[in-house]
C-alpha atoms as a PDB file:
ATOM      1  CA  UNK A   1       3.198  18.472 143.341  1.00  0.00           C
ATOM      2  CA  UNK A   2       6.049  20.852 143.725  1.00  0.00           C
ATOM      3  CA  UNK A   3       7.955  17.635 145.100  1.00  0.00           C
ATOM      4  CA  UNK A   4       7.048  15.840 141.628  1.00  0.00           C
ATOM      5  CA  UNK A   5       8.459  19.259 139.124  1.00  0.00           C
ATOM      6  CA  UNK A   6      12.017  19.052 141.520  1.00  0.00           C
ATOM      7  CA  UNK A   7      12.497  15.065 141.031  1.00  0.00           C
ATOM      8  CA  UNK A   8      11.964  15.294 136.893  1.00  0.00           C
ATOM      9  CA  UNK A   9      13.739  18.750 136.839  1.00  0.00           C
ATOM     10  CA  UNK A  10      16.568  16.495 138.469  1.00  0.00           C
ATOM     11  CA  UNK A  11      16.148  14.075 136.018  1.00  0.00           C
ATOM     12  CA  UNK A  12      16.507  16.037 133.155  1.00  0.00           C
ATOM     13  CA  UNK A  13      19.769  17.267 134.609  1.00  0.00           C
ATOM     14  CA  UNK A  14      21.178  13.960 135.142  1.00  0.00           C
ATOM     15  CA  UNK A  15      20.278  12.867 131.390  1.00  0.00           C
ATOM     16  CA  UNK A  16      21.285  16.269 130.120  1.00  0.00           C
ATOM     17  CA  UNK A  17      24.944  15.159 131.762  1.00  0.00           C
ATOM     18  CA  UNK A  18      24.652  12.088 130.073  1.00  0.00           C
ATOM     19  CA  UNK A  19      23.646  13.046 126.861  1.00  0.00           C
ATOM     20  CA  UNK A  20      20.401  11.460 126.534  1.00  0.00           C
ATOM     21  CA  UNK A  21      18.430  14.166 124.699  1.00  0.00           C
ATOM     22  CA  UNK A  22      15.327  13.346 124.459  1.00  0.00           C
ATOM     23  CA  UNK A  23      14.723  11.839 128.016  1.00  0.00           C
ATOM     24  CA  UNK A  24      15.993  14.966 129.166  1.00  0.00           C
ATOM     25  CA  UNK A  25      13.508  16.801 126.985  1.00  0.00           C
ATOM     26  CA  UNK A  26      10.185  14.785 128.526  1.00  0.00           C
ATOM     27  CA  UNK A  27      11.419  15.209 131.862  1.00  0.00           C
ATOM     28  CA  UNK A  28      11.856  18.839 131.081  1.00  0.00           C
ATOM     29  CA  UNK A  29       8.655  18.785 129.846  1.00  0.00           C
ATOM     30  CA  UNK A  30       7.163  17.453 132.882  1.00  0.00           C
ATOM     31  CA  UNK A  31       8.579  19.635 135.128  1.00  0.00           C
ATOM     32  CA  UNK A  32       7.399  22.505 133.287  1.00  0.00           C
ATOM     33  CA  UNK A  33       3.802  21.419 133.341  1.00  0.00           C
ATOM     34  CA  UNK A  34       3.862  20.678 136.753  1.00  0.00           C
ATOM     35  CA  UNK A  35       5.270  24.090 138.197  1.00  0.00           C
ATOM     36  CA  UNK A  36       3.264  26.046 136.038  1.00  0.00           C
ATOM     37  CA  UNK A  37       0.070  23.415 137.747  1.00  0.00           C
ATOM     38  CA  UNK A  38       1.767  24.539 141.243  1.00  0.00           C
ATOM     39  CA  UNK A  39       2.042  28.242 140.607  1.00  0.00           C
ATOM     40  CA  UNK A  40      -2.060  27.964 139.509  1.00  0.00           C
ATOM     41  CA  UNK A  41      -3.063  26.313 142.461  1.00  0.00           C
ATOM     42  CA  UNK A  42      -1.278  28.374 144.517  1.00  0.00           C
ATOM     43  CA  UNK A  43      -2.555  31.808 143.285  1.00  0.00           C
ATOM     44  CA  UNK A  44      -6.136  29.732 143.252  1.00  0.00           C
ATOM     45  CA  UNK A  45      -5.526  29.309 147.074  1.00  0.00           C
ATOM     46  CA  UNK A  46      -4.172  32.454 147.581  1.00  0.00           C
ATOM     47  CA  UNK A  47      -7.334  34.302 146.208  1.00  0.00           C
ATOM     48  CA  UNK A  48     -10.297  32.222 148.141  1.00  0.00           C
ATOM     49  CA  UNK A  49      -7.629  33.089 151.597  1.00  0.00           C
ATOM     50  CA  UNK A  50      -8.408  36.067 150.647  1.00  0.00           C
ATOM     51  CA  UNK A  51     -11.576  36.237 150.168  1.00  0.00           C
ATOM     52  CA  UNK A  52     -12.587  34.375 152.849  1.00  0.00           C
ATOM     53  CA  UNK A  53     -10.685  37.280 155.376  1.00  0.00           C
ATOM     54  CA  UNK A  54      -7.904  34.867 156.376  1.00  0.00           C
ATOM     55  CA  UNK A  55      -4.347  35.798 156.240  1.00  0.00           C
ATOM     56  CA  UNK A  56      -2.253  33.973 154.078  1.00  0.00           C
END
């Protein structure tokens, strides 16, 4: 997933350069929603490690 928030946040660099404004804002937008998904899953994960005694 963290693969998916890099390509868009690419994207909306490369249409940013071109001037395309609002591809650049929905790729933007996608690339926010999926890091903020990737930083929840990961504290999720994080937590049961933790709770099941494993180190993380």
């Amino acid at each position: 997933m963290l693969y998916w928030a890099v390509v868009f946040f690419i994207v909306a660099i490369v249409a940013a350069i071109f001037g395309f404004g609002n591809i650049s804002e929905g790729a933007a937008g996608i690339a926010k929603i999926l890091f903020f998904i990737f930083v929840v899953l990961f504290v999720i994960s994080l937590v049961l490690n933790l709770a099941k005694g494993k180190k993380p």
